[in-house]
Protein backbone atom coordinates (compact mmCIF):
# COMPACT_ATOMS: atom_id res chain seq x y z
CA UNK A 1 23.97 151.77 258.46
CA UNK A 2 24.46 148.27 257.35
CA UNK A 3 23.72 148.72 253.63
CA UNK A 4 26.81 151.25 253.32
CA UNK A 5 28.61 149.04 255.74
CA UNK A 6 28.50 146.27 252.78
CA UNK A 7 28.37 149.01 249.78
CA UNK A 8 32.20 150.18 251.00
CA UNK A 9 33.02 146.42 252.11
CA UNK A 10 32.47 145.92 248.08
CA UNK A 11 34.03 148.61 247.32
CA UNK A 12 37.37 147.81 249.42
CA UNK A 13 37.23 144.32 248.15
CA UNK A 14 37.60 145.55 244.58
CA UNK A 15 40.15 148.11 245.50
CA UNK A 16 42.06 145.09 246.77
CA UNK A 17 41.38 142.97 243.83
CA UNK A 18 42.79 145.51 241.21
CA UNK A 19 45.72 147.02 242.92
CA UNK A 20 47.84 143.93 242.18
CA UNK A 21 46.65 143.91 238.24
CA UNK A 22 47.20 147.38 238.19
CA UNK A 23 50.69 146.79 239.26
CA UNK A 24 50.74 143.35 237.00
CA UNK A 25 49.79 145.81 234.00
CA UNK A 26 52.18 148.27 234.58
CA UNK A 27 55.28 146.10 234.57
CA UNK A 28 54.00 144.21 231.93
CA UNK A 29 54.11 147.70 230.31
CA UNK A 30 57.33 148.88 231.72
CA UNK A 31 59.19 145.38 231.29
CA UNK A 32 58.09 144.52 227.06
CA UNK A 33 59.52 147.46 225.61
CA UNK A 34 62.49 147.17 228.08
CA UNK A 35 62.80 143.90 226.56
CA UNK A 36 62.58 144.87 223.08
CA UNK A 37 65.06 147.60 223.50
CA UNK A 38 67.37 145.10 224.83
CA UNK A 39 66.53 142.32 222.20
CA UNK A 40 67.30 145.47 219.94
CA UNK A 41 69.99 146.84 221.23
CA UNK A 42 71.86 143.27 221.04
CA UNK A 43 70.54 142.70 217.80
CA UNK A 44 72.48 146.32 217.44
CA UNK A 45 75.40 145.71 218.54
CA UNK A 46 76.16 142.70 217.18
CA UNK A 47 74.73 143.35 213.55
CA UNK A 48 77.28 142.66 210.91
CA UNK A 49 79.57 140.59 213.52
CA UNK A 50 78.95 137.51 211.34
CA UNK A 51 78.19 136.78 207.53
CA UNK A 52 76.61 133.19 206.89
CA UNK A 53 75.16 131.03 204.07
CA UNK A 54 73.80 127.55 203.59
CA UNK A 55 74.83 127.20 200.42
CA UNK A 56 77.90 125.20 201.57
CA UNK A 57 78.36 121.38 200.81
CA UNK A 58 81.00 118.86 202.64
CA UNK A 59 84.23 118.89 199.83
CA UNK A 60 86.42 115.84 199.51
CA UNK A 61 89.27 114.48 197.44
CA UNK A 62 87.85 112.40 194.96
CA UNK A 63 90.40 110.57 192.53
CA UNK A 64 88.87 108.70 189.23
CA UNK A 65 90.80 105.77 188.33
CA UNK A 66 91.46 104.84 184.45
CA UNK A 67 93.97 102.90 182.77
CA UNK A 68 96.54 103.63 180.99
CA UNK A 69 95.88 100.62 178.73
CA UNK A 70 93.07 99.08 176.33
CA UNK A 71 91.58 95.85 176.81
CA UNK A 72 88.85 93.79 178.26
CA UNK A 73 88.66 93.77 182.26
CA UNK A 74 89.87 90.38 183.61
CA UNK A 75 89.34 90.74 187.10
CA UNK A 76 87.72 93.13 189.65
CA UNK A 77 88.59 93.00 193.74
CA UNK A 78 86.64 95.80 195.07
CA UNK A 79 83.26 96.43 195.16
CA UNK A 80 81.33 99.87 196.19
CA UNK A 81 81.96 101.96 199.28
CA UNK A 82 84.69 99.39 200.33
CA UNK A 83 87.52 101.02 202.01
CA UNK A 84 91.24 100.36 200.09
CA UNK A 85 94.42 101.28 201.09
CA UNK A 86 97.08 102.87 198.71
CA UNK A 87 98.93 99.93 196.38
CA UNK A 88 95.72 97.65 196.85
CA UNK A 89 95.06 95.56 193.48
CA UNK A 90 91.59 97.60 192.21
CA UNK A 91 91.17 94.95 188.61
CA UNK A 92 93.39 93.56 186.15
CA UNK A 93 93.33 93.91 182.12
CA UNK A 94 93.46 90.92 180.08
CA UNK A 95 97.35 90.68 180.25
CA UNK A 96 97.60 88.48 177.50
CA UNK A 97 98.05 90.97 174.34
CA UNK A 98 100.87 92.74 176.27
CA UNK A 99 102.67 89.46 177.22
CA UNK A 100 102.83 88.91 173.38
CA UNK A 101 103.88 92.33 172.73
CA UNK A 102 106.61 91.89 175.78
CA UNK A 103 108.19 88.16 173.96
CA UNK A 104 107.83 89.59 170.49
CA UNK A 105 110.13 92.10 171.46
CA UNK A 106 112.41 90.31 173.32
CA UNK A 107 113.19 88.37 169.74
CA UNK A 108 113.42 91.47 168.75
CA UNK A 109 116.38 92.24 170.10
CA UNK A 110 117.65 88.42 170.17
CA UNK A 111 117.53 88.85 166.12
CA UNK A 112 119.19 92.62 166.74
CA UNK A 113 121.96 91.20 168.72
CA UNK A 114 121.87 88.08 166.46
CA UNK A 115 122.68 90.36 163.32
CA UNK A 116 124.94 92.26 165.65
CA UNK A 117 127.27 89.81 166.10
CA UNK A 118 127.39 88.54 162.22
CA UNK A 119 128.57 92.34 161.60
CA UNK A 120 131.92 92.09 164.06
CA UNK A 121 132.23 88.84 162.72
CA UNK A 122 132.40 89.96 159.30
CA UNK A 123 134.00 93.34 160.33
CA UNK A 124 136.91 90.80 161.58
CA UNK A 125 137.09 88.71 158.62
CA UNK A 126 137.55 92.17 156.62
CA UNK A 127 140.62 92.60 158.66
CA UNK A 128 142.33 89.25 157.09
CA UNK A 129 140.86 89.93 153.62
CA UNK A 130 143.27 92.74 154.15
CA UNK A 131 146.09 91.43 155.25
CA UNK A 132 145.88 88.80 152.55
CA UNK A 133 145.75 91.05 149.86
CA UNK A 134 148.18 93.45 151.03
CA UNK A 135 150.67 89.92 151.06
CA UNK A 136 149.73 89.16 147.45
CA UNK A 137 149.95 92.88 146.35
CA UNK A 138 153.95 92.53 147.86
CA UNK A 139 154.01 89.55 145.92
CA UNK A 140 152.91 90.70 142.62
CA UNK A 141 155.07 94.28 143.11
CA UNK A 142 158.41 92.34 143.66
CA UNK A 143 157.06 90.00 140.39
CA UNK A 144 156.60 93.37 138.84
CA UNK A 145 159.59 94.66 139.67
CA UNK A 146 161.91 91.88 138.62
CA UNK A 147 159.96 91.69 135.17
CA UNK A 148 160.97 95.42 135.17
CA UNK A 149 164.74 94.94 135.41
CA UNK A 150 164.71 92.21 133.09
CA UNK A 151 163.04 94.00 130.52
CA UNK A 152 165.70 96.61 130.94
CA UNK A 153 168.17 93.41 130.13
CA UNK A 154 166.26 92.34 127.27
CA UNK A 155 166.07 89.13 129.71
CA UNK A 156 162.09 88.71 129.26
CA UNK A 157 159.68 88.61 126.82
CA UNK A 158 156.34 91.44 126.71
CA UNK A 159 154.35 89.01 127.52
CA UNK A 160 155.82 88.23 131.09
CA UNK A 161 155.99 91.64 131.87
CA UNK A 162 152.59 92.62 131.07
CA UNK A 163 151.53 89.78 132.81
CA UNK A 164 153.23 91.19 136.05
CA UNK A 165 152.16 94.18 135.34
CA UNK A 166 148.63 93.51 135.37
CA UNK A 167 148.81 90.89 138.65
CA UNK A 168 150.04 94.01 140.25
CA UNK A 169 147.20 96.00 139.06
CA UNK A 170 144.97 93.33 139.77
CA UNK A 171 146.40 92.80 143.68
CA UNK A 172 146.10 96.59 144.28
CA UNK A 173 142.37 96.68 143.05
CA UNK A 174 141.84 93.63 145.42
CA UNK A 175 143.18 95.77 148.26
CA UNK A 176 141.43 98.35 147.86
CA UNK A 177 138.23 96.68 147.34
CA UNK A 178 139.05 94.80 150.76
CA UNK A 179 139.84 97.87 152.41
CA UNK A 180 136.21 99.60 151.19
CA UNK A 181 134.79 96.30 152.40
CA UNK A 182 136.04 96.85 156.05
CA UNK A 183 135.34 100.15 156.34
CA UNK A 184 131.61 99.35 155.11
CA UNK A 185 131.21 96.66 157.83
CA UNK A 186 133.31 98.78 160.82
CA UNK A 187 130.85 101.64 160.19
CA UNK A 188 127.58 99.32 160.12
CA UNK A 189 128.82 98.76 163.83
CA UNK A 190 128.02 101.27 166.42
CA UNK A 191 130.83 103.26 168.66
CA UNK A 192 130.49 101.19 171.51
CA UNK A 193 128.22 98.66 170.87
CA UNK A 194 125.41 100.46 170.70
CA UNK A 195 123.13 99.33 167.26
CA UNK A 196 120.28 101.44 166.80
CA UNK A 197 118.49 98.14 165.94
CA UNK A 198 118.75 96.77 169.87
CA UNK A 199 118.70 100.16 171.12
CA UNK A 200 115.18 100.17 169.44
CA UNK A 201 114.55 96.48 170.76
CA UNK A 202 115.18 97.41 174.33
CA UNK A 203 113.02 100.45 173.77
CA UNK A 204 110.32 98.19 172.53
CA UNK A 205 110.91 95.86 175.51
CA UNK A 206 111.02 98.31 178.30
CA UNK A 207 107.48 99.41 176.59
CA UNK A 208 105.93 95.77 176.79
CA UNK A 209 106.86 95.88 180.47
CA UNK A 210 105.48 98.91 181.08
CA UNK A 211 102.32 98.57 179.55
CA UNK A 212 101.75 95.18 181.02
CA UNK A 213 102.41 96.63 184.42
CA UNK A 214 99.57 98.62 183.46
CA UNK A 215 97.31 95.92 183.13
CA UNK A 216 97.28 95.49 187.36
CA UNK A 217 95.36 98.81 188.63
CA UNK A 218 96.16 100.02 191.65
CA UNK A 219 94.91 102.53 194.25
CA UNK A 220 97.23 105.77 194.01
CA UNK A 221 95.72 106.79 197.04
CA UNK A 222 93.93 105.31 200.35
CA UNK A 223 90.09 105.79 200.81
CA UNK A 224 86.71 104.61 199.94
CA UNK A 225 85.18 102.98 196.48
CA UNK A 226 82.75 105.44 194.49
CA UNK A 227 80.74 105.53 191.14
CA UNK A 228 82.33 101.40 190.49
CA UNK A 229 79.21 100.35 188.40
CA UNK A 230 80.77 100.06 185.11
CA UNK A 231 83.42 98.39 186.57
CA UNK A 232 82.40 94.36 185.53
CA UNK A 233 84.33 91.88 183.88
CA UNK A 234 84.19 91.50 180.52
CA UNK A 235 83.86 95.55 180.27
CA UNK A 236 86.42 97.45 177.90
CA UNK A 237 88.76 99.13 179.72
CA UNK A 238 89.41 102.78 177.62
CA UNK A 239 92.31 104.71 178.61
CA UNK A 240 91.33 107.76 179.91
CA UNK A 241 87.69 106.69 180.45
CA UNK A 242 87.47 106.17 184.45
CA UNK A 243 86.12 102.97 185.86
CA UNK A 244 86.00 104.21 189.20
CA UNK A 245 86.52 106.73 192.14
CA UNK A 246 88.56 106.89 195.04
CA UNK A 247 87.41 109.59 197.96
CA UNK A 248 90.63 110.13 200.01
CA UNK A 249 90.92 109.69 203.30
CA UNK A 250 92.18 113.21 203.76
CA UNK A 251 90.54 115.56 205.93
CA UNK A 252 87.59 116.66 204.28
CA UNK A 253 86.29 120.69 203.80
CA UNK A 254 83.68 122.66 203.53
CA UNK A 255 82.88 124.74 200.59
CA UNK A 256 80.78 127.72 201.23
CA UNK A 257 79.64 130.29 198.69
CA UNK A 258 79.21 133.86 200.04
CA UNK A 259 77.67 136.40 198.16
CA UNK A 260 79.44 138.79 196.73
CA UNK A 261 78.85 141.53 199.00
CA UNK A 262 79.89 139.28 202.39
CA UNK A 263 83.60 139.07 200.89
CA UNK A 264 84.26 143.07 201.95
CA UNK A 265 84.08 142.12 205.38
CA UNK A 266 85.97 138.29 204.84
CA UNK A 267 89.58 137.30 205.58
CA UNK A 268 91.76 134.61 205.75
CA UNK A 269 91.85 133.05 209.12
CA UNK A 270 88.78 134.05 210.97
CA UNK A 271 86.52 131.70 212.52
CA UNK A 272 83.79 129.82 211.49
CA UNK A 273 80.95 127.28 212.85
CA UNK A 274 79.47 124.54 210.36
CA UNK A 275 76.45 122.92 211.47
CA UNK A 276 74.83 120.09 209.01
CA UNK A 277 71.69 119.06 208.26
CA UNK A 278 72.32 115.06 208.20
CA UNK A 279 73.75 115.36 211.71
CA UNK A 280 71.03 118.15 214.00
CA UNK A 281 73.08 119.46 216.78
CA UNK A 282 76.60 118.69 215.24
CA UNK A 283 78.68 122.45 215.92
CA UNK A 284 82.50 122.25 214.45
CA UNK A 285 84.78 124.97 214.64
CA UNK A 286 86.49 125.88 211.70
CA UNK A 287 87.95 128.90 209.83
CA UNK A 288 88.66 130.51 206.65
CA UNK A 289 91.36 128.72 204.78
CA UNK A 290 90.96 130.24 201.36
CA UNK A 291 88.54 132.51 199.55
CA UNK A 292 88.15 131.64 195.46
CA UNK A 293 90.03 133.77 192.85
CA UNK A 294 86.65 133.69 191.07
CA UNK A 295 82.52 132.83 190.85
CA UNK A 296 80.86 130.13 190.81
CA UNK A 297 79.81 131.20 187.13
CA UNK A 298 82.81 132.05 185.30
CA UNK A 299 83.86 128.43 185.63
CA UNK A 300 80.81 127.23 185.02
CA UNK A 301 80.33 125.27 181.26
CA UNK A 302 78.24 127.94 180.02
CA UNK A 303 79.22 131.26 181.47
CA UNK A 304 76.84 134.06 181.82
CA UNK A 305 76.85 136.73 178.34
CA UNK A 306 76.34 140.05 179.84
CA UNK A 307 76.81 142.04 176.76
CA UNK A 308 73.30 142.20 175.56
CA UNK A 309 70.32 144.04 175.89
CA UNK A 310 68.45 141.74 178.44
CA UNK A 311 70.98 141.63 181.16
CA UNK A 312 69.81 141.51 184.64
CA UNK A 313 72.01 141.67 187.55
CA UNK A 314 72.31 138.85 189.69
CA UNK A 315 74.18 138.77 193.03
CA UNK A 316 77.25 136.91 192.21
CA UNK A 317 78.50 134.10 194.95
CA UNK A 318 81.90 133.25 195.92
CA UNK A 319 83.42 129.67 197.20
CA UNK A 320 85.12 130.11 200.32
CA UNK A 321 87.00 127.33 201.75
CA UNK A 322 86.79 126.49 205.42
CA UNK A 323 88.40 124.32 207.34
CA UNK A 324 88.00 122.41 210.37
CA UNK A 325 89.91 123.19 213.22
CA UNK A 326 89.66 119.42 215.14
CA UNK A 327 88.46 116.18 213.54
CA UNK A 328 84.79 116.24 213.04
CA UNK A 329 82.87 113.93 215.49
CA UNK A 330 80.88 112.56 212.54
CA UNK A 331 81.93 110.61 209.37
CA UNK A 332 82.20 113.58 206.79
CA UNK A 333 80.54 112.46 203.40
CA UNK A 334 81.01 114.68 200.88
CA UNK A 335 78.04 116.71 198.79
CA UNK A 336 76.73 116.87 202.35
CA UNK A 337 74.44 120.14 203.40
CA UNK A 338 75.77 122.41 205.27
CA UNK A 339 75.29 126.05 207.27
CA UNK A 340 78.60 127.90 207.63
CA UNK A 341 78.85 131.62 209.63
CA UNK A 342 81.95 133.38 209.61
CA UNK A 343 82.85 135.66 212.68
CA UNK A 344 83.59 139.31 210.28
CA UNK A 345 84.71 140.99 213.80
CA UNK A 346 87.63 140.26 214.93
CA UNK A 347 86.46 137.89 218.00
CA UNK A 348 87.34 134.25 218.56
């Protein structure tokens, strides 16, 4: 009586042991593919909601400073990653060869205006050369004239009236020569005042000034020093060759290239997130300011040739510009990694 007193003591003990695991079990069983019919159903529902990449980078304006003159640098007051403000003095160009070029034209025009004034001078005196030949030609006519009626009288010899005669010739070829002579030197003067010789002086001055203005190189824009390391005195400044870079101050952007197939669902003005890997955590809300007008290759330097007999497709990718919506809470530095997804749904 005792021994199946403990056999179904046992045997309740168990029973009460494995009716709670039993039930454990079958919730675990009822609850996991609950779960994973949830976790799928979300996953469901909100497939194709978003379209994301991380091949975005942090964009910025970057401006490359150059001059617009030749010569050795003379002087350099900024150094990298310093901060400038727009009109700030960057370096100067040996001035010297343009202040030469600036006082050789000023004389120049000082020997223009010089040989200027000798032409109205002599444009005057033409003026009295006339009027002093057109008295001796009235002298030699009435000569002429009285030799004339005395011939008629048989009151003067040949002699005295070919002498008149030829005075009078002689005083109307002086005239006229006088009169060529002043319209020479009225027409070697400009209407106005004008000379094309100090027209061209000024011209050459008001190009000394400008390229010595050139010599002082400014910041056209405010923002912080880049890529300055050739930028030492003594170095020859080329024109066009930059010396530096200025990245603006300006809001900054991200560009984010989408593959081809994400742009179907993509349009101006929906949302985006950018995260970042320099800064974990960092969330900024942005959106879709532009989408490009073409690939990343076809603007590349050596575009792809697909007319052969190797081609293999390759998924194309797209730059789409997004924007922030506030001022990031972290410095923005451009070339900086990024993760952008855009919200393809309609929702904020």
């Amino acid at each position: 009586m005792n021994k199946m007193t403990a056999v179904e003591a046992e045997t309740a003990g168990n029973a009460s042991v494995t009716a709670p695991a039993k039930r454990k079990r079958l919730a675990l069983m009822i609850s996991l593919p609950l779960l994973i019919a949830v976790v799928g159903l979300y996953f469901w529902l909100t497939s194709g909601a978003t379209v994301s990449t991380d091949n975005a980078y942090v964009k910025q304006d970057v401006t490359a400073i150059s001059t617009q003159v030749n010569g050795p640098v003379a002087a350099v007051y900024v150094r990298e990653n310093q901060h400038v403000n727009r009109g700030d003095i960057l370096y100067l160009v040996d001035p010297a060869p343009f202040e030469a070029a600036l006082h050789a034209a000023e004389a120049q025009l000082a020997a223009a205006r010089l040989q200027t004034h000798e032409l109205v001078v002599e444009a005057a005196g033409t003026g009295s050369d006339i009027r002093g030949s057109e008295a001796n030609l009235a002298i030699a006519r009435r000569a002429f004239e009285r030799q004339a009626a005395l011939m008629k009288q048989g009151f003067t010899t040949k002699a005295d009236y070919d002498d008149a005669a030829n005075e009078l010739a002689k005083a109307e070829n002086e005239l006229g020569n006088a009169r060529a002579k002043s319209n020479e030197a009225t027409a070697a003067i400009a209407p106005g005042g004008n000379q094309p010789a100090i027209a061209a002086a000024l011209a050459l001055i008001e190009k000394a000034k400008l390229d010595l203005a050139h010599t002082v190189i400014r910041a056209p824009t405010s923002g912080t020093i880049v890529k300055s390391d050739r930028l030492l005195v003594g170095q020859t400044a080329i024109t066009g060759v930059a010396m530096l870079s200025i990245v603006g101050d300006r809001q900054a952007w991200v560009e984010a290239n989408f593959k081809e197939g994400d742009l179907a669902k993509m349009a101006v003005g929906q949302p985006a997130e950018v995260t970042f890997d320099a800064y974990p955590g960092v969330k900024i809300k942005g959106h879709v300011a532009s989408i490009g007008a073409g690939t990343g290759s076809e603007f590349s330097v050596l575009p792809a040739q697909n007319a052969n007999g190797n081609w293999v497709k390759v998924t194309q990718r797209v730059p789409v510009r997004i924007a922030f919506d506030s001022k990031p809470p972290r410095e923005m530095i451009a070339g900086l990694s990024s993760t952008v997804e855009v919200r393809v749904d309609g929702k904020r």
